[in-house]
Protein backbone atom coordinates (compact mmCIF):
# COMPACT_ATOMS: atom_id res chain seq x y z
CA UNK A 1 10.34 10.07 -11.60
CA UNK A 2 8.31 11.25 -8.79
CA UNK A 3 4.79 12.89 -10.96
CA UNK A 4 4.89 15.87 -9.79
CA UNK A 5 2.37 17.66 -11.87
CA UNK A 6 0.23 15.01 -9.99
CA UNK A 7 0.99 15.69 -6.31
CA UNK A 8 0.70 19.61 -7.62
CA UNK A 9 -2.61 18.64 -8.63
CA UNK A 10 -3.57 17.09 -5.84
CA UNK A 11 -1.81 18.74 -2.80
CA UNK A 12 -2.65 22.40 -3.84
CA UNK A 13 -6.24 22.00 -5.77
CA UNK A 14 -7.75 19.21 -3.40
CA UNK A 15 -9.78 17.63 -6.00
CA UNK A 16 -9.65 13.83 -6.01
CA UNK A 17 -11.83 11.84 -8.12
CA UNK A 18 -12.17 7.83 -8.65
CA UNK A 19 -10.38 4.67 -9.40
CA UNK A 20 -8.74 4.00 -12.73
CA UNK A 21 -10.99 1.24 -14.67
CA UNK A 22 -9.54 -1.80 -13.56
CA UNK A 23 -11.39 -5.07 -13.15
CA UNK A 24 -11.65 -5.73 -9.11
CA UNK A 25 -14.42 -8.09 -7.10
CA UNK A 26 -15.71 -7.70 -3.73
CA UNK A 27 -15.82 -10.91 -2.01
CA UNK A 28 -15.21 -13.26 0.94
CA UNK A 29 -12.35 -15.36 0.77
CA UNK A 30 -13.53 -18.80 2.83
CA UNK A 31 -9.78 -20.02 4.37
CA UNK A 32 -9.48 -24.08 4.66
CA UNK A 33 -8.67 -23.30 8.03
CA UNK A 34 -12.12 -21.87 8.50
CA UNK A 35 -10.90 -18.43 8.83
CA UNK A 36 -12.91 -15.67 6.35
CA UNK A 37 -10.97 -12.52 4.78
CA UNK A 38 -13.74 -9.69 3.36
CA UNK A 39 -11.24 -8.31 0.54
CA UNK A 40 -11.51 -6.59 -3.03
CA UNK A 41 -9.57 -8.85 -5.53
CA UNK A 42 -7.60 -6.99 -8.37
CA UNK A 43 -6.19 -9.90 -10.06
CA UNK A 44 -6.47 -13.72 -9.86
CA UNK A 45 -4.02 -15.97 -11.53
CA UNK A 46 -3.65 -19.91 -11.82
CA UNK A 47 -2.10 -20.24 -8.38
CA UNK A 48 -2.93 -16.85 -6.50
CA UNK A 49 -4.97 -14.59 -5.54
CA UNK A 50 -4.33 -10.85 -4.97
CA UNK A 51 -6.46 -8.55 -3.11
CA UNK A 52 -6.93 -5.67 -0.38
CA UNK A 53 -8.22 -6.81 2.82
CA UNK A 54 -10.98 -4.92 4.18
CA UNK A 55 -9.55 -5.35 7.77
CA UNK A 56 -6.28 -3.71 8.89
CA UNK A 57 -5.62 -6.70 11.26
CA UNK A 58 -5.91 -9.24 8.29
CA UNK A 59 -4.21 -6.59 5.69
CA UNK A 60 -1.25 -6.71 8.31
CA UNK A 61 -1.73 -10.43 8.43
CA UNK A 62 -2.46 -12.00 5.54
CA UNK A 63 -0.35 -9.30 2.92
CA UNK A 64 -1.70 -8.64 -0.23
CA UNK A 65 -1.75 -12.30 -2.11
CA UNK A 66 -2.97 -15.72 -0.75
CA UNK A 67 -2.08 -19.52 -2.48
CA UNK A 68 -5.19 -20.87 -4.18
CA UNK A 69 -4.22 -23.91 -2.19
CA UNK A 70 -5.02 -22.49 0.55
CA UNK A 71 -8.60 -21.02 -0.28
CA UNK A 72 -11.71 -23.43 -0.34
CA UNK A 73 -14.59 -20.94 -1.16
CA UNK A 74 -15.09 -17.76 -2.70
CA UNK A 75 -18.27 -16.10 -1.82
CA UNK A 76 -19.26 -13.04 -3.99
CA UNK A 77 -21.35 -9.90 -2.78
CA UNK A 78 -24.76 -11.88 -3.64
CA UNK A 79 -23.85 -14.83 -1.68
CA UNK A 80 -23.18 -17.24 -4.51
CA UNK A 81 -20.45 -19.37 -3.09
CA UNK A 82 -17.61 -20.92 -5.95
CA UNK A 83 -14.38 -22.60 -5.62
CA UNK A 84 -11.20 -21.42 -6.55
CA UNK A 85 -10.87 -22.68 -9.35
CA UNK A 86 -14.96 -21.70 -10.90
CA UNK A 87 -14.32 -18.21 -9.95
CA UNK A 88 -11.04 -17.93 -11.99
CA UNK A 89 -13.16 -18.42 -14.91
CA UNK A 90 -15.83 -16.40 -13.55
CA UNK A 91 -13.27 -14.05 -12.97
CA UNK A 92 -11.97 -14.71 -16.91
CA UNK A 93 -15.98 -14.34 -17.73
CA UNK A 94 -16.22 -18.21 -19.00
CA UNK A 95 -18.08 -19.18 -16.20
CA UNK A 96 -21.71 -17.35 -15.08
CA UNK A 97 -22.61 -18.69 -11.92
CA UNK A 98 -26.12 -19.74 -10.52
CA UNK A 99 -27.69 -16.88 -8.86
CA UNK A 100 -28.45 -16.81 -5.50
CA UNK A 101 -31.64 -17.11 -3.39
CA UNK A 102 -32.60 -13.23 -3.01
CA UNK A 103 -31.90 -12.19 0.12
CA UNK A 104 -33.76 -9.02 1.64
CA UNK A 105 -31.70 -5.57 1.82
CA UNK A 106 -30.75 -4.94 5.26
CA UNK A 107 -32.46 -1.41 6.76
CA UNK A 108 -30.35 1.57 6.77
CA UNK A 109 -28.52 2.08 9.81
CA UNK A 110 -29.33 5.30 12.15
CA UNK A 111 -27.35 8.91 11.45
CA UNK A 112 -24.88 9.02 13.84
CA UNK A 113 -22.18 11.66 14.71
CA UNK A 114 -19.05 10.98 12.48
CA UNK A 115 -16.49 8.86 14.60
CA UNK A 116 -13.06 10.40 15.30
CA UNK A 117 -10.74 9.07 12.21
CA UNK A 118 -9.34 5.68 12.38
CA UNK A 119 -5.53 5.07 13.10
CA UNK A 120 -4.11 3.80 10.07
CA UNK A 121 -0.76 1.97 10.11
CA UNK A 122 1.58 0.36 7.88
CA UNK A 123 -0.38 -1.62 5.10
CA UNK A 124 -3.22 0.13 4.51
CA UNK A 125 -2.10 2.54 1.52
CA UNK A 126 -3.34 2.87 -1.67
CA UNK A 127 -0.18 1.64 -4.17
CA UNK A 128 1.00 0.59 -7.87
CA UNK A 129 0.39 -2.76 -8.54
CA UNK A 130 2.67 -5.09 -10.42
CA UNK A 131 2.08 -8.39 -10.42
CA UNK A 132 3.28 -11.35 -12.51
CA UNK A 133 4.55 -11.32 -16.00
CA UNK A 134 1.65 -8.64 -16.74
CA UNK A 135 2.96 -5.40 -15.57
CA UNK A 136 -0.23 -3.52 -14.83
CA UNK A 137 0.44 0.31 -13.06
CA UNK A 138 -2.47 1.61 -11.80
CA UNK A 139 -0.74 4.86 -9.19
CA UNK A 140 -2.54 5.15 -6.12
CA UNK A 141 -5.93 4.78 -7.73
CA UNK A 142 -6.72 8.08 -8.33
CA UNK A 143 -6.76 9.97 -11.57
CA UNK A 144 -5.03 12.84 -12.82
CA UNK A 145 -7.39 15.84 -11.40
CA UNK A 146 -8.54 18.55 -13.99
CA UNK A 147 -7.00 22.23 -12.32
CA UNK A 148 -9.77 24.42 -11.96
CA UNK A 149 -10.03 28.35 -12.00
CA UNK A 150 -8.51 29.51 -9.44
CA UNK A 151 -11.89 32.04 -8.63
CA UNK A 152 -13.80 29.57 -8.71
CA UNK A 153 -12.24 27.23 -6.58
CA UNK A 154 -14.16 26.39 -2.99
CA UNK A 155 -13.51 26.85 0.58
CA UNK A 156 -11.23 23.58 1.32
CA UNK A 157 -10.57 22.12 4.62
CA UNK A 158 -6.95 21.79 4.62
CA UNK A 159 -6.78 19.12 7.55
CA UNK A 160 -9.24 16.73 6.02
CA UNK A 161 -7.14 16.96 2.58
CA UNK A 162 -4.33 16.42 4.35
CA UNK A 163 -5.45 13.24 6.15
CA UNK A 164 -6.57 11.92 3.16
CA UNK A 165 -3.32 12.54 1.67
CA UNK A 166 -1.04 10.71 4.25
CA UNK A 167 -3.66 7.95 4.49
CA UNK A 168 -3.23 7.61 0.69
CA UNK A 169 0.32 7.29 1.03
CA UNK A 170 1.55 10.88 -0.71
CA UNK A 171 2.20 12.69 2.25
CA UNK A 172 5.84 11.22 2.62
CA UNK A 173 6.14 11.95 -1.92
CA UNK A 174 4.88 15.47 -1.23
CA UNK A 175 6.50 16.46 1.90
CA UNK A 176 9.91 14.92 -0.10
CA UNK A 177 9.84 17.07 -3.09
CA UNK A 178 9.26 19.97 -1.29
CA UNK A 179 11.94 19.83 1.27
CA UNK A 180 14.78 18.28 -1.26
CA UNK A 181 13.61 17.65 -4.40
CA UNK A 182 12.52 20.19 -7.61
CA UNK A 183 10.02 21.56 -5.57
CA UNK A 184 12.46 22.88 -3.30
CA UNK A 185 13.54 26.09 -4.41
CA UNK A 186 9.74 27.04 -5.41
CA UNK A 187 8.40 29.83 -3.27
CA UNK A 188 5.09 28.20 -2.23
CA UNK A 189 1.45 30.61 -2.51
CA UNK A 190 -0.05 31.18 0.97
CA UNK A 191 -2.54 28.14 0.42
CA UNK A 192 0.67 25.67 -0.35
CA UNK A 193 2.11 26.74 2.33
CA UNK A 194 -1.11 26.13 4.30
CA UNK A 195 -1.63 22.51 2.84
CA UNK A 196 1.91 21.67 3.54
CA UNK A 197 1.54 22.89 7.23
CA UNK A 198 -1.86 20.94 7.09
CA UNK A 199 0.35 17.69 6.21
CA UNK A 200 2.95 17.89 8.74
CA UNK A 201 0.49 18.47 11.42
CA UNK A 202 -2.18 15.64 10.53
CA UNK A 203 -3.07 13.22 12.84
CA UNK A 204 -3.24 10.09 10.40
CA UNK A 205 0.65 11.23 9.38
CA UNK A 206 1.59 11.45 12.78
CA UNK A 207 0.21 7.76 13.19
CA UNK A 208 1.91 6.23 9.93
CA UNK A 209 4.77 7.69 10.93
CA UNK A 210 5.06 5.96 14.55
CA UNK A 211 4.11 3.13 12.75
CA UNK A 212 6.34 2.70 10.33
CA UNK A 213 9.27 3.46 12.16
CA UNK A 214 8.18 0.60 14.63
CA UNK A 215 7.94 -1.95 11.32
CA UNK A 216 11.48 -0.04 10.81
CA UNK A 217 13.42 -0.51 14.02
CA UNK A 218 12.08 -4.29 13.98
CA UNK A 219 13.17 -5.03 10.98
CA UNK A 220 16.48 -3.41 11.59
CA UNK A 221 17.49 -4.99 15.13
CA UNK A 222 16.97 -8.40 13.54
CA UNK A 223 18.83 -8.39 10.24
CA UNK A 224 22.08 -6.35 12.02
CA UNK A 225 21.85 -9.64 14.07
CA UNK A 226 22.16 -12.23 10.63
CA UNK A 227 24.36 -9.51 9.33
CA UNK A 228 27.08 -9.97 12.14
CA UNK A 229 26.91 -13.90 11.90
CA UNK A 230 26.51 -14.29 8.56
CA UNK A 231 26.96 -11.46 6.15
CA UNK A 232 28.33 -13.55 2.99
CA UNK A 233 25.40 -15.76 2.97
CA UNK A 234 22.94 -13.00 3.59
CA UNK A 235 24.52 -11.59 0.07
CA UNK A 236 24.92 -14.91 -1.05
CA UNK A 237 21.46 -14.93 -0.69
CA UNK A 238 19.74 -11.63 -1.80
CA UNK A 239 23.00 -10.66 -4.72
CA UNK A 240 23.43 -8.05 -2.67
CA UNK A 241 26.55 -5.46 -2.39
CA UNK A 242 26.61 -2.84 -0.11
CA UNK A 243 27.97 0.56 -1.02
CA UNK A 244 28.30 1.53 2.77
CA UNK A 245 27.96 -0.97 5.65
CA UNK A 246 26.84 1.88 8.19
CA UNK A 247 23.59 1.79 5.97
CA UNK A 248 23.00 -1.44 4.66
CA UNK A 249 19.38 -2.10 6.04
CA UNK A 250 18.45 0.93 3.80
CA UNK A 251 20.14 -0.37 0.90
CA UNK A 252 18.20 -3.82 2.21
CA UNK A 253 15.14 -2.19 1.28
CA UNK A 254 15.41 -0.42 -1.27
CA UNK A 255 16.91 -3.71 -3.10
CA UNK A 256 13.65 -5.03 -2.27
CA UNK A 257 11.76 -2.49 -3.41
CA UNK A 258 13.82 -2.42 -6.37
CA UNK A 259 13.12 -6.28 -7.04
CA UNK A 260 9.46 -6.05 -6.55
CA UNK A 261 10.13 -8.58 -4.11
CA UNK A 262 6.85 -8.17 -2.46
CA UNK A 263 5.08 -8.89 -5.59
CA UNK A 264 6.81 -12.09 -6.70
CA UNK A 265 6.09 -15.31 -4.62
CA UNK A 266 9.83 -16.87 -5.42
CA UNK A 267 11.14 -13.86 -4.14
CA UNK A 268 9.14 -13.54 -1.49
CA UNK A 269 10.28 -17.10 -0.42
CA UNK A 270 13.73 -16.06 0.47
CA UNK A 271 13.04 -13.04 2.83
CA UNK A 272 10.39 -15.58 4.60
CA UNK A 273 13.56 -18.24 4.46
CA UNK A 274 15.99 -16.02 6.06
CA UNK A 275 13.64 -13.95 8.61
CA UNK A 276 11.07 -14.12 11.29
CA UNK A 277 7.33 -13.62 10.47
CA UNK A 278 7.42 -10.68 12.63
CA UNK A 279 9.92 -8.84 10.69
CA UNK A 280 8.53 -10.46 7.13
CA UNK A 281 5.18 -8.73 8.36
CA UNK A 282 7.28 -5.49 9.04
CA UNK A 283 9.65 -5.59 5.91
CA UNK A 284 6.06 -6.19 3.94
CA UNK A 285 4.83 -2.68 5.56
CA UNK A 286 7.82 -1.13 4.80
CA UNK A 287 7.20 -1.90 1.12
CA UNK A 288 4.08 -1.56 1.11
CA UNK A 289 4.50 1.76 2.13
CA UNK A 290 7.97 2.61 0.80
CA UNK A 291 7.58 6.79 -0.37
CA UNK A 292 6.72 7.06 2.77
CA UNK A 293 9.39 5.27 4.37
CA UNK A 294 11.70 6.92 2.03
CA UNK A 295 10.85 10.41 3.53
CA UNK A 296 11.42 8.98 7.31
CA UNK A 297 14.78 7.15 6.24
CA UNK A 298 15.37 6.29 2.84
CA UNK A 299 17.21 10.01 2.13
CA UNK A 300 20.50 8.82 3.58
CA UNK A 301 21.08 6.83 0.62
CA UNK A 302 20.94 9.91 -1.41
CA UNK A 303 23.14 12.01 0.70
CA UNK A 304 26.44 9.13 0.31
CA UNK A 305 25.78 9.38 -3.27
């Protein structure tokens, strides 16, 4: 349910290697508003296109999927420049595009000290993808590490793993198992016990989790407000039941969550029917980044069970 022999892998060895083969294209999606979104595409279907947006602001913004009808250019990494529709069957590999005028590699930019890390919020984590009547699970885009001898292993630097972890989107997973799940009863080695302390102090952790429990609260004030006015058409709605009306936002999302709602434009359309784009932006994060979500609120569910 929750791959543990991953997170093991991962938490306790430190060893994280690359991306799953998958078929994903660097590009610049040209708005026909005139706006640009620098993104990596991982899928492109007849009427949408999904990708990762380079830029928090626009991840935040724009989700993880645009209309085609809304796109007027896609520019690749070479500069070649096609429409929508030309680079689905570029993307399909029945279309080979006219290659650009060269354009001269820009100098290498000056070694400079490393820049404090980034705050990274709601939206940004690496996540399973499911997407249309293809199911296509890809985990966090990292592979199943190979456990090395243990006298051989290196000196690690427990903070930096553990940033990377919470800015992956494991920290809530791992943090979860540990303090109620299998893990639980384990007694943890010294260097565990380290990269668990690592976790709960890292910076980036600390920042997801003010984060998300802004997306949280915002989401929350406004749907108690349509629940109070209009409960049966809010189930209506979203075939919905409550098992406890003291926690029915959580059941909310998790019935989301459980829908793939995020994933699914004719899903999608009711939430953005029946809320405000702030709190569709903040539901969005919460899905987006759900284990971790799950760790900061999700666990009531489990204890009414």
């Amino acid at each position: 349910m929750r791959h543990k022999s991953f997170l093991l892998a991962l938490a306790f060895c430190g060893l994280i290697t690359g991306p799953v083969s998958a078929q994903e294209e660097t590009v610049t999606l040209l708005l026909t508003d005139g706006k640009e979104i620098k993104c990596t595409v991982y899928e492109v279907r007849q009427t949408e296109i999904y990708f990762r947006a380079s830029s928090p602001q626009q991840a935040y913004q724009y989700g993880e999927a645009l209309a085609v009808a809304k796109i007027a250019r896609v520019r690749l990494a070479d500069g070649r420049s096609l429409k929508p529709q030309e680079f689905l069957q570029y993307w399909k590999g029945e279309l080979v595009p006219p290659v650009a005028a060269a354009v001269a590699p820009p100098s290498p930019p000056a070694r400079t000290a490393s820049p404090p890390p980034a705050e990274y919020g709601p939206g940004l984590r690496l996540q399973s993808v499911v997407t249309g009547d293809t199911l296509r699970g890809r985990g966090v885009g990292l592979r199943l590490p190979e456990m090395p001898r243990m006298d051989s292993t290196p000196a690690l630097n427990y903070n930096e793993i553990a940033d990377l972890l919470a800015e992956s989107g494991l920290a809530g997973k791992l943090l979860l198992e540990i303090g109620s799940g299998d893990l639980k009863k384990r007694q943890l080695t010294p260097s565990q016990r380290q990269m668990v302390d690592a976790v709960l102090q890292s910076r980036v952790w600390a920042v997801r989790k003010r984060e998300l429990r802004a997306a949280h609260m915002q989401g929350l004030v406004e749907f108690e407000k349509i629940y109070k006015n209009s409960s049966a058409n809010l189930f209506e709605l979203f075939k919905l039941r409550p098992a406890n009306p003291a926690l029915v936002f959580l059941e909310f999302v998790h019935y989301l969550r459980a829908e793939n709602a995020h994933l699914f434009s004719d899903r999608w359309e009711r939430v953005e029917k029946t809320f405000s784009p702030a709190v569709v932006a903040a539901l969005r994060d919460l899905l987006n980044n759900y284990e971790d979500w799950y760790y900061l609120y999700g666990q009531e569910l489990e204890k009414q069970k």
